[in-house]
Protein backbone atom coordinates (compact mmCIF):
# COMPACT_ATOMS: atom_id res chain seq x y z
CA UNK A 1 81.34 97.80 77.66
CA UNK A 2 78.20 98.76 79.21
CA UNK A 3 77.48 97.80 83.24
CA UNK A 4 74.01 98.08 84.97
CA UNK A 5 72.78 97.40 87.78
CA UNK A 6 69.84 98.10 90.43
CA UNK A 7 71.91 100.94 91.85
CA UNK A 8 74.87 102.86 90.93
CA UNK A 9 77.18 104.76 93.70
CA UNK A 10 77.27 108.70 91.78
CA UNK A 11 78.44 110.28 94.91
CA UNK A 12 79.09 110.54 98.82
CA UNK A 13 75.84 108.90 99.96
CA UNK A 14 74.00 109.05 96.46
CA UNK A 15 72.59 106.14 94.22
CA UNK A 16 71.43 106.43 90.71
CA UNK A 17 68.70 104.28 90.82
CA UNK A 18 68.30 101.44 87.40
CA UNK A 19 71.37 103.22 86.59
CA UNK A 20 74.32 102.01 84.22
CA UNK A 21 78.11 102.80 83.17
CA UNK A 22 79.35 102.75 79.81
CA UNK A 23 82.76 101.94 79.10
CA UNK A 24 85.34 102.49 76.31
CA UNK A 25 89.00 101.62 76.77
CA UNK A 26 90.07 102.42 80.50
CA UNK A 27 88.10 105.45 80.57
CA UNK A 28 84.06 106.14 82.05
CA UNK A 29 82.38 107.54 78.89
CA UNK A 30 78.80 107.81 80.87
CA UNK A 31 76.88 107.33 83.99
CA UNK A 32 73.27 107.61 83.90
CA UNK A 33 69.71 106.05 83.40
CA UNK A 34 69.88 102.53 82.15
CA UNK A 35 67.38 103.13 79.71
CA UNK A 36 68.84 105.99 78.46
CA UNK A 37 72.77 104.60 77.99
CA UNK A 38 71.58 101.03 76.56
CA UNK A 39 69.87 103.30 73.66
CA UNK A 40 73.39 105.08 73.59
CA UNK A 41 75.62 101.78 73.87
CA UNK A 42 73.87 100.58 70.95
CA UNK A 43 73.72 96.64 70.22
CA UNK A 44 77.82 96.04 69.36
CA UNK A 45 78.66 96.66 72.83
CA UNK A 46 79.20 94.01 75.60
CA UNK A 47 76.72 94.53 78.16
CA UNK A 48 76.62 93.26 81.67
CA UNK A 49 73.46 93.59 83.40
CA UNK A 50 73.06 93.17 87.36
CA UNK A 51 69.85 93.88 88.30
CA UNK A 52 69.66 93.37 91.96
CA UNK A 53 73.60 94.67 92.50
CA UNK A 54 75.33 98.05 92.99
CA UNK A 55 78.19 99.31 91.42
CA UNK A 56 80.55 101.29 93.73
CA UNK A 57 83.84 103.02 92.52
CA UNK A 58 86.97 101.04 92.83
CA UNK A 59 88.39 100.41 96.33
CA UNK A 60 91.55 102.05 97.44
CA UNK A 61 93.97 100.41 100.08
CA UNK A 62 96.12 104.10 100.73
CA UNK A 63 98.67 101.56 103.10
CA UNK A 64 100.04 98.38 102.39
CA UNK A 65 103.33 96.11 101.97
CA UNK A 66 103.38 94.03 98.91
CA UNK A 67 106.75 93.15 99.53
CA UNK A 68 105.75 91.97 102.95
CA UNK A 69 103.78 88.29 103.11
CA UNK A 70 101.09 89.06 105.71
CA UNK A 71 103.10 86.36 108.04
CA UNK A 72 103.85 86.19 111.74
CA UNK A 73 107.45 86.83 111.23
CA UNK A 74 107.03 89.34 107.71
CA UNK A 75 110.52 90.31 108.25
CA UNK A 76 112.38 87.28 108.71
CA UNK A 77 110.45 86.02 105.77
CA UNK A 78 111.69 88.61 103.23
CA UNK A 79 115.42 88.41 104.12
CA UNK A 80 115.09 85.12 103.39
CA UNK A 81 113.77 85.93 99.59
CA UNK A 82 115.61 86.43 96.73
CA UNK A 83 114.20 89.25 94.70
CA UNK A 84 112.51 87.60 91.98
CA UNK A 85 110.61 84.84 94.28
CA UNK A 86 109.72 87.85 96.21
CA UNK A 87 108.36 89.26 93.04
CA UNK A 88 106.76 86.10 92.32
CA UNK A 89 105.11 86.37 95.56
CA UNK A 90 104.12 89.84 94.59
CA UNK A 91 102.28 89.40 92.01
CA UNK A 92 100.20 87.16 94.09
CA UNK A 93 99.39 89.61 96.90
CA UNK A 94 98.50 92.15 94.25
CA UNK A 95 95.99 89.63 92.21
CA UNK A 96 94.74 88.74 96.18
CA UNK A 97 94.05 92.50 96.14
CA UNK A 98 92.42 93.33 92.80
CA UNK A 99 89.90 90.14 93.82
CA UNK A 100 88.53 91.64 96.48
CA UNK A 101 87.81 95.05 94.63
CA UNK A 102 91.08 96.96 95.31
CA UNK A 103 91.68 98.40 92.13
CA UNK A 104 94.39 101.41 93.07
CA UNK A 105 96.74 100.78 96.33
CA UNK A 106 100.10 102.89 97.47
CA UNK A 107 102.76 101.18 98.47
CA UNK A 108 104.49 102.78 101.12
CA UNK A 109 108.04 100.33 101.97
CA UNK A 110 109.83 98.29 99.06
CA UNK A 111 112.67 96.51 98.55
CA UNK A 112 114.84 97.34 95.34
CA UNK A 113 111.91 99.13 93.60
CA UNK A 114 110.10 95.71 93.04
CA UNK A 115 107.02 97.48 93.34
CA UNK A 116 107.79 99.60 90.86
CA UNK A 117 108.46 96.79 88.60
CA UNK A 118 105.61 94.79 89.05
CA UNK A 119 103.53 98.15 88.46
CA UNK A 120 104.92 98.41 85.22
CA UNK A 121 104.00 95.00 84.71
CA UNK A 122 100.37 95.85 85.84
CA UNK A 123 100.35 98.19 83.39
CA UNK A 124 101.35 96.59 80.51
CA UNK A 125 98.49 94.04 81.23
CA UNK A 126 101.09 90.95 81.97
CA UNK A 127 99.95 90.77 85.42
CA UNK A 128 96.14 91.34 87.01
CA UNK A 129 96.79 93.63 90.06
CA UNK A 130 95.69 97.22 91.24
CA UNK A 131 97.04 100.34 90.15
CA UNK A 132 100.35 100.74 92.30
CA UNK A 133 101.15 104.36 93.47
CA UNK A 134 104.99 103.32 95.09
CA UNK A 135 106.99 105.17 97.70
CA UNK A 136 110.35 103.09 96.80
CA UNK A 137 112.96 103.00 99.15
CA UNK A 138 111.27 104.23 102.69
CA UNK A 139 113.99 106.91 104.54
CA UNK A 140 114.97 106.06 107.82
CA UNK A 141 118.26 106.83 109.81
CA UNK A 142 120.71 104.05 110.35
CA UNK A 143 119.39 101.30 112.62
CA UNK A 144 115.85 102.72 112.02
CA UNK A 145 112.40 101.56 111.23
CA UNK A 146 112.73 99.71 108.29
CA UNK A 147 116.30 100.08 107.96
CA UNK A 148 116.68 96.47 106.08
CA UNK A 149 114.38 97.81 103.22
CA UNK A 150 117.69 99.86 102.18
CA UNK A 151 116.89 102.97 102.58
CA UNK A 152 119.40 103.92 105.49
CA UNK A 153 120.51 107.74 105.69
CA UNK A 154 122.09 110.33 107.40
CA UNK A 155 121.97 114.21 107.00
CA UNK A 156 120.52 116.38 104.79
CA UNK A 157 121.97 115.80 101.73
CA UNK A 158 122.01 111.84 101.95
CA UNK A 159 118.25 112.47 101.87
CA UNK A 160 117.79 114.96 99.15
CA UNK A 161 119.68 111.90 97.53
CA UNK A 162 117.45 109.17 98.55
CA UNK A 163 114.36 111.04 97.50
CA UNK A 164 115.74 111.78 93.88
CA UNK A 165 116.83 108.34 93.62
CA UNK A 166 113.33 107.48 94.34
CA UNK A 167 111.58 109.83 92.42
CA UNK A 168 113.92 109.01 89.10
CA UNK A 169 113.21 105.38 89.62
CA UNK A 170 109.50 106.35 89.38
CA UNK A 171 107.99 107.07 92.58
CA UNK A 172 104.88 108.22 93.41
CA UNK A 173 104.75 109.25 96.61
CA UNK A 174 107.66 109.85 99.31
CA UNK A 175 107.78 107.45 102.83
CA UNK A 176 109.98 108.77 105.78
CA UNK A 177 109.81 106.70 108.73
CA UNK A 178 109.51 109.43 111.15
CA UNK A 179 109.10 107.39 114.05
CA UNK A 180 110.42 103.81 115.30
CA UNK A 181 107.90 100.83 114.67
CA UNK A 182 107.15 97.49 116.23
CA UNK A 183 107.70 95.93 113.19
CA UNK A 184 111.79 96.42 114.05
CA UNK A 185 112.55 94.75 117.19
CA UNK A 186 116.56 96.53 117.37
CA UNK A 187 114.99 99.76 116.10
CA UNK A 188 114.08 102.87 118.17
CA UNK A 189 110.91 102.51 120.26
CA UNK A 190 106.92 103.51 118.24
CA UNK A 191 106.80 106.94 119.98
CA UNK A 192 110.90 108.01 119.32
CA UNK A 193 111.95 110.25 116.72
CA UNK A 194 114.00 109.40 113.93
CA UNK A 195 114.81 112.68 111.95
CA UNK A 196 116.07 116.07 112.77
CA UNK A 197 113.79 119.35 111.82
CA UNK A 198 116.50 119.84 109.52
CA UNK A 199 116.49 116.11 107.57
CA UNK A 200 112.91 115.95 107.54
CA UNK A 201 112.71 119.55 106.12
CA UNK A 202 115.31 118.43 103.40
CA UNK A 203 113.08 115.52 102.66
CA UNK A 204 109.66 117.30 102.26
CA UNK A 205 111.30 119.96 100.19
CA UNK A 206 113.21 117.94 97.83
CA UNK A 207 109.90 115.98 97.05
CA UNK A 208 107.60 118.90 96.47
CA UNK A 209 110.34 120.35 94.64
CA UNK A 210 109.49 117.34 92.09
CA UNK A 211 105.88 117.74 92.76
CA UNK A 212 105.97 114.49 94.65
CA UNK A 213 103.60 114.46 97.76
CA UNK A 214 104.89 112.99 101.18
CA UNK A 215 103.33 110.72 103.69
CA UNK A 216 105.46 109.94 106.80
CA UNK A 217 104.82 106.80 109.65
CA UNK A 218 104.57 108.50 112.83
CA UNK A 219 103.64 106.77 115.80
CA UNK A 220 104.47 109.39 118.78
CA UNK A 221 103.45 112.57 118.81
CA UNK A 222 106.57 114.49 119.23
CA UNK A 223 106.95 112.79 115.25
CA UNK A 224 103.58 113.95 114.63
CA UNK A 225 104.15 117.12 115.33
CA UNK A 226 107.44 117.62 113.82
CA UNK A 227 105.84 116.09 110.15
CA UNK A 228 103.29 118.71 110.24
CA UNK A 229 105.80 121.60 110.92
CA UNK A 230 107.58 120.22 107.58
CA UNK A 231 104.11 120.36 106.08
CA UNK A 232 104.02 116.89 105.00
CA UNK A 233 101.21 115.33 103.16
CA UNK A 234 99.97 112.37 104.78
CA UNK A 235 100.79 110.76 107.90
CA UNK A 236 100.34 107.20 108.55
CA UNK A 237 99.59 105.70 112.24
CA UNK A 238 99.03 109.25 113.62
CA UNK A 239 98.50 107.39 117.17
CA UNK A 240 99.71 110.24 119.24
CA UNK A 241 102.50 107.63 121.68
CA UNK A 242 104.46 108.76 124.38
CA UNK A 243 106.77 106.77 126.28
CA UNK A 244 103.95 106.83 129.07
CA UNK A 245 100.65 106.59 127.01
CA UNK A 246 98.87 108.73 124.64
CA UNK A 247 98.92 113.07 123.71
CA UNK A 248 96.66 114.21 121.03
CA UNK A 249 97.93 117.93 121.03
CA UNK A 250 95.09 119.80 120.13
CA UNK A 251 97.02 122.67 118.68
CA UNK A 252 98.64 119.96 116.34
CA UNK A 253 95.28 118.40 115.44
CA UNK A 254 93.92 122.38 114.66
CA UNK A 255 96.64 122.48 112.00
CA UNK A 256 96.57 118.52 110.74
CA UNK A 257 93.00 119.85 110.03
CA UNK A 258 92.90 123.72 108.58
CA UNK A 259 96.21 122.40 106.04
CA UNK A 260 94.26 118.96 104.80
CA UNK A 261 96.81 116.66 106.05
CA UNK A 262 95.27 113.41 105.68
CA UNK A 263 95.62 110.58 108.14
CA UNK A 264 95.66 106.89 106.94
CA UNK A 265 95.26 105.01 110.87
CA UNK A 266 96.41 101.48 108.83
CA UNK A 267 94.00 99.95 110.76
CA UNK A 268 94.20 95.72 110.60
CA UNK A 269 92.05 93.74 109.46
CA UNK A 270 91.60 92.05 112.69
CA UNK A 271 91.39 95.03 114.59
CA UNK A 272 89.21 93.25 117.10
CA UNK A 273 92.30 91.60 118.11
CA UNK A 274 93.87 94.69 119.20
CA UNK A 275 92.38 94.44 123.20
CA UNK A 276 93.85 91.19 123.49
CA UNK A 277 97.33 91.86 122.54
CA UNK A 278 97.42 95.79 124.24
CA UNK A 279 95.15 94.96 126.93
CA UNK A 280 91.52 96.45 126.86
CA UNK A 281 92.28 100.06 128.30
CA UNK A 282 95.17 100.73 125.87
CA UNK A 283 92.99 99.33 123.22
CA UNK A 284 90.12 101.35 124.17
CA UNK A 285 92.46 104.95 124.24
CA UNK A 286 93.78 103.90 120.53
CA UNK A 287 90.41 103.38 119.03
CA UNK A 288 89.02 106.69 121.13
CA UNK A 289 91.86 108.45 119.53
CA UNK A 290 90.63 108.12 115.68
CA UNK A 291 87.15 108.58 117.29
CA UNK A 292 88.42 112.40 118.05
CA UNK A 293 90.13 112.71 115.05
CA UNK A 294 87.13 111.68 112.92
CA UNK A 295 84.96 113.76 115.26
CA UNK A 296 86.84 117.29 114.81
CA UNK A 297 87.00 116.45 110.84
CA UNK A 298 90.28 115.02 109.98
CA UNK A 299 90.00 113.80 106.47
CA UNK A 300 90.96 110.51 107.11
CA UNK A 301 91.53 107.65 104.37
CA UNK A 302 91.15 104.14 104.50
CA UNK A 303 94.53 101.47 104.07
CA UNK A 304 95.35 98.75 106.01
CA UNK A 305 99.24 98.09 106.10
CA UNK A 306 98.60 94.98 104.31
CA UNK A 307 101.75 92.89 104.60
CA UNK A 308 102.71 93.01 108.65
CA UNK A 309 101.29 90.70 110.75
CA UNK A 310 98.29 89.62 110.79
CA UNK A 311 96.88 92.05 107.97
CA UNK A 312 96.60 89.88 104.87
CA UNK A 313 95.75 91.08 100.74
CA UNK A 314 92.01 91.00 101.31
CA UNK A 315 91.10 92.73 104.17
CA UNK A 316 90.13 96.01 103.45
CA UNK A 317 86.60 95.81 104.11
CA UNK A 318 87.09 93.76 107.25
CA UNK A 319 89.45 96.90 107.89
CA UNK A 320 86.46 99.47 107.17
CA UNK A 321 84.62 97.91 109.63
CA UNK A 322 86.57 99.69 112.63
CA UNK A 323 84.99 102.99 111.35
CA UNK A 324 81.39 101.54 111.59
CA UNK A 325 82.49 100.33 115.26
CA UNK A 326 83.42 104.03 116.02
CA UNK A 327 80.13 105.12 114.70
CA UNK A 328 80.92 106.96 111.61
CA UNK A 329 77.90 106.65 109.00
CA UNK A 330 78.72 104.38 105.75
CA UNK A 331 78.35 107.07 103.11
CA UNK A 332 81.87 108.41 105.35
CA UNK A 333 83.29 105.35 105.32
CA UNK A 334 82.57 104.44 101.44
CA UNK A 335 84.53 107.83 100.38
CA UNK A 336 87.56 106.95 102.93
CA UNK A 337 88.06 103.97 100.85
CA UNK A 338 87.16 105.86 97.31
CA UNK A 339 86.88 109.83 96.98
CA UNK A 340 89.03 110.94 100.13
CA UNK A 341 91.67 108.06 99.06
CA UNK A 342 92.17 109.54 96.13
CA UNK A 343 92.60 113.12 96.53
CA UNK A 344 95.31 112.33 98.87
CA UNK A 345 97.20 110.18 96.59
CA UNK A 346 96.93 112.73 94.50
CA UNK A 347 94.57 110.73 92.10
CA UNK A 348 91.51 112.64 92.99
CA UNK A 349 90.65 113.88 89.18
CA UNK A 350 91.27 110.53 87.46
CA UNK A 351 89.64 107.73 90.03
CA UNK A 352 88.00 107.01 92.81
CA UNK A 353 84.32 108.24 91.44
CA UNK A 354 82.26 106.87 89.18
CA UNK A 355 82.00 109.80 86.54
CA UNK A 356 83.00 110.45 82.67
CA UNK A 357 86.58 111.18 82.07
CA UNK A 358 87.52 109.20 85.20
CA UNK A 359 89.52 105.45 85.04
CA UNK A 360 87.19 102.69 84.68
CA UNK A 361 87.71 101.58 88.23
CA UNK A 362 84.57 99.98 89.78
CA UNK A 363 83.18 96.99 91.46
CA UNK A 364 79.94 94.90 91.66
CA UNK A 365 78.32 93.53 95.22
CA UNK A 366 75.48 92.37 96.06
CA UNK A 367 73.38 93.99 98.79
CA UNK A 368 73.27 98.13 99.65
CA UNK A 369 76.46 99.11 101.36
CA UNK A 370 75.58 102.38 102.70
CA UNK A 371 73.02 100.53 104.68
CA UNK A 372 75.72 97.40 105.44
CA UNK A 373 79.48 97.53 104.82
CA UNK A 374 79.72 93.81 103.93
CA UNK A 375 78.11 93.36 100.32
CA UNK A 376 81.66 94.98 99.48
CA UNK A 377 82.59 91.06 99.98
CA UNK A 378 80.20 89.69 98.07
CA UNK A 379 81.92 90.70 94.86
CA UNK A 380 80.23 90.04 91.89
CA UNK A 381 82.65 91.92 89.22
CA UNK A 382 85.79 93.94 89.30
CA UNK A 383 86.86 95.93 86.04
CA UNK A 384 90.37 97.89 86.47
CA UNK A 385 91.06 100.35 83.97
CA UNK A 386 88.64 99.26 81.56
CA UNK A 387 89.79 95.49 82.06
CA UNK A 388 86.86 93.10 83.49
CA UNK A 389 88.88 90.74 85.92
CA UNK A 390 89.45 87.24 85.35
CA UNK A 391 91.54 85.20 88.27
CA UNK A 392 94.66 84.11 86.62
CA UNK A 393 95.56 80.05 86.15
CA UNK A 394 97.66 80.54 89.32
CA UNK A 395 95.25 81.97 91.46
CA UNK A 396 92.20 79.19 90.09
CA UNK A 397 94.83 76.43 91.24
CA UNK A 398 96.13 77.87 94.87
C-alpha cells in the first residue's frame, strides 16, 4: 500500500513536503518524495492519495483503563460485570480508541488478564483495536488502591509472586500502586504510601530481572520519591501531594531527570474541569506543577487514564491540549504522544515514527498540527500494523 499526502511527519518538528509512505505487510518499507516512491510502488499497489492532508505517526495513549467504562461510578460498574460482557465492552473501548488514531495504548489496571486476551485477539485480526502493551494484575497492599482489580499483596515474596504471575501471563509492563487514589473511596488517602522500601524494591527487581520495565501511580511525593529510589521506570500522576498541599522536591526531580524516568501526568480529557471540582488555586498549583516539570526537561509522555471518570476512549487529543495551555510548542507535544511514548514503553525501535523497518502505525488529518493540535480530530485514515481501518458492523450501528 502506498499513502501520500501534502505533508508527511519524518521527525520532531519536520515535514516531508509531497511526501508518501509505502507499505508492505505491517511493516514501513519507505518514506520519501511522492514522486520518487509512486515510481517505486509500481502500478499493482493500492495507493491512497491525500493531497491536502498530513500523515503523522500513530498516536499513543501511555495510560488508560479498558476494563474501566469511562462512567461516573467506573467502579461500581465493573463489579457489576461478568467477565465476558466486560470483554464485550472491551472490545468497544479499544475500537473507540483505534478511531480516533490511537494505534498502540498500555494498559496499566485489569481484571483477570482480559486485556491480555483481547490483545491477543487484536492481534490475530478478530478484533480492530490498538496495539495493547498490559500491566495485568496492578500490586497494591490489602485494602489498597485498586485492591478489587485482584491484585492484593503483602511482603516481599507475595510480590515477587504477583509480578511473575503477571509477566508469565504475558505482561508488558509492571503497575504498583504506590500511592492511594481517589478512584477508592475505603482506600488510603492520594498522597499515602502503600509499599515498604523493601516490597517495592522486591517488585522493581523481580521485573527487570525479566526485562520487564515498571511504571508505578504515585500521587504524593513521599511515593514519588520512594519509586525513584527503587529506580522504577515510569511514574504515573507524579503530582507531588501532601496531606497539606503540594512538594516538588527538587533533589527528586534532579534524579527523575539525569536517570530518564518518564512521567505520564494522565491528564483528562476535560481537564478544564479540573478548577471547578479542586477549586481554582489547587487547580492552578497542579497544572503549575507539570509546567516545572516540563520546564526543567522531564521527558514526559502523553496518556490519559482513559476509563475513570470523566475520561472517555477518544480523548487523547482533547487531553494534549493541556500541554498547549501550559505553553509547550506542538512539535513537543506531537512526540509526547508518538516518539517519547514509545521509548518509554519500551517500543521506541519498532513504532511511534514514521521510518522503514518501523510498524505501519500512522494516521491521516486534515489541517497542519504543529501549527494547531486539532486536525488530529479530523481523521481522515488510520492504518494499524499495516491494516487500513474499517469501523466494525457494531460500531456503524451504536
Amino acid at each position: 500500500m502506498l499513502i501520500t499526502a501534502g505533508r508527511v511527519f519524518v521527525g520532531s518538528g519536520r515535514y516531508l513536503e509531497d511526501g508518501a509512505v509505502l507499505i508492505e505487510g505491517d511493516s514501513i518499507t519507505a518514506v520519501g518524495p511522492r514522486r520518487q516512491l509512486v515510481e517505486q510502488a509500481g502500478t499493482d499497489v493500492a495507493h491512497l492519495a491525500f493531497p491536502e492532508a498530513t500523515v503523522v505517526p500513530g498516536l499513543i495513549d501511555a495510560h488508560v483503563h479498558l476494563t474501566f467504562d469511562g462512567g461516573a461510578d467506573p467502579v461500581t460498574t465493573l463489579s457489576e460485570a461478568s467477565d465476558e460482557s466486560l470483554l464485550t465492552d472491551m472490545r468497544h473501548r479499544a475500537e473507540q480508541l483505534l478511531a480516533s488514531g490511537v494505534t498502540t495504548v498500555r494498559d496499566l489496571g485489569d481484571r483477570n488478564g482480559l486485556a491480555l486476551r483481547l490483545d491477543e485477539e487484536i492481534a490475530q485480526g478478530i478484533a480492530p483495536g490498538p496495539r495493547i502493551v498490559c500491566a495485568g494484575t496492578p500490586a497494591t497492599p490489602p485494602g489498597g488502591h485498586c485492591h478489587f482489580l485482584g491484585g492484593e499483596v503483602s511482603g516481599v515474596a507475595e510480590v515477587r509472586d504477583l509480578v511473575r504471575r503477571n509477566i508469565a501471563a504475558g505482561a508488558g509492563v509492571i503497575k504498583a500502586m504506590v500511592t492511594g487514589g481517589g478512584l477508592t473511596k475505603d482506600g488510603p488517602k492520594s498522597w499515602q504510601s502503600q509499599f515498604t522500601p523493601d516490597e517495592l524494591q522486591a517488585l522493581v527487581d523481580e521485573a527487570h530481572q525479566a526485562g520487564v520495565p515498571v511504571a508505578v501511580h504515585a500521587h504524593g511525593t513521599d511515593g514519588i520519591t520512594a519509586a525513584v529510589e527503587a529506580g522504577v521506570d515510569t511514574i504515573e500522576h507524579c503530582t507531588w501531594m501532601t496531606s497539606d498541599g503540594f512538594d516538588l522536591r527538587q533533589d527528586v526531580l534532579k534524579r527523575i531527570i539525569d536517570e530518564g524516568i518518564a512521567v505520564c501526568p494522565a491528564v483528562s480529557p476535560h481537564w478544564q474541569m479540573l478548577p471547578r471540582f479542586f477549586g481554582e488555586e489547587r487547580a492552578a498549583a497542579m497544572f503549575d506543577l507539570v509546567r516545572q516539570m516540563a520546564e526543567a526537561g522531564v521527558k514526559l509522555i502523553a496518556g490519559t487514564d482513559a476509563g475513570v471518570q470523566r475520561a472517555g476512549f477518544d480523548g487523547l487529543v482533547p487531553a494534549l491540549s493541556f500541554y498547549a495551555h501550559l505553553g509547550l510548542p506542538n512539535s513537543r507535544i506531537l512526540d509526547m504522544a508518538t516518539t517519547a511514548a514509545a521509548s518509554a514503553l519500551g517500543l521506541g525501535e519498532t513504532t511511534g515514527r514514521l521510518a522503514p523497518g518501523f510498524r505501519a502505525d500512522l494516521l491521516v488529518v486534515d489541517g497542519d498540527p504543529l501549527t494547531d493540535l486539532g486536525p488530529l480530530q479530523a481523521v481522515r485514515a488510520v492504518v494499524a500494523a499495516g491494516q487500513p481501518y474499517e469501523p466494525s458492523r457494531a460500531a456503524k450501528q451504536r
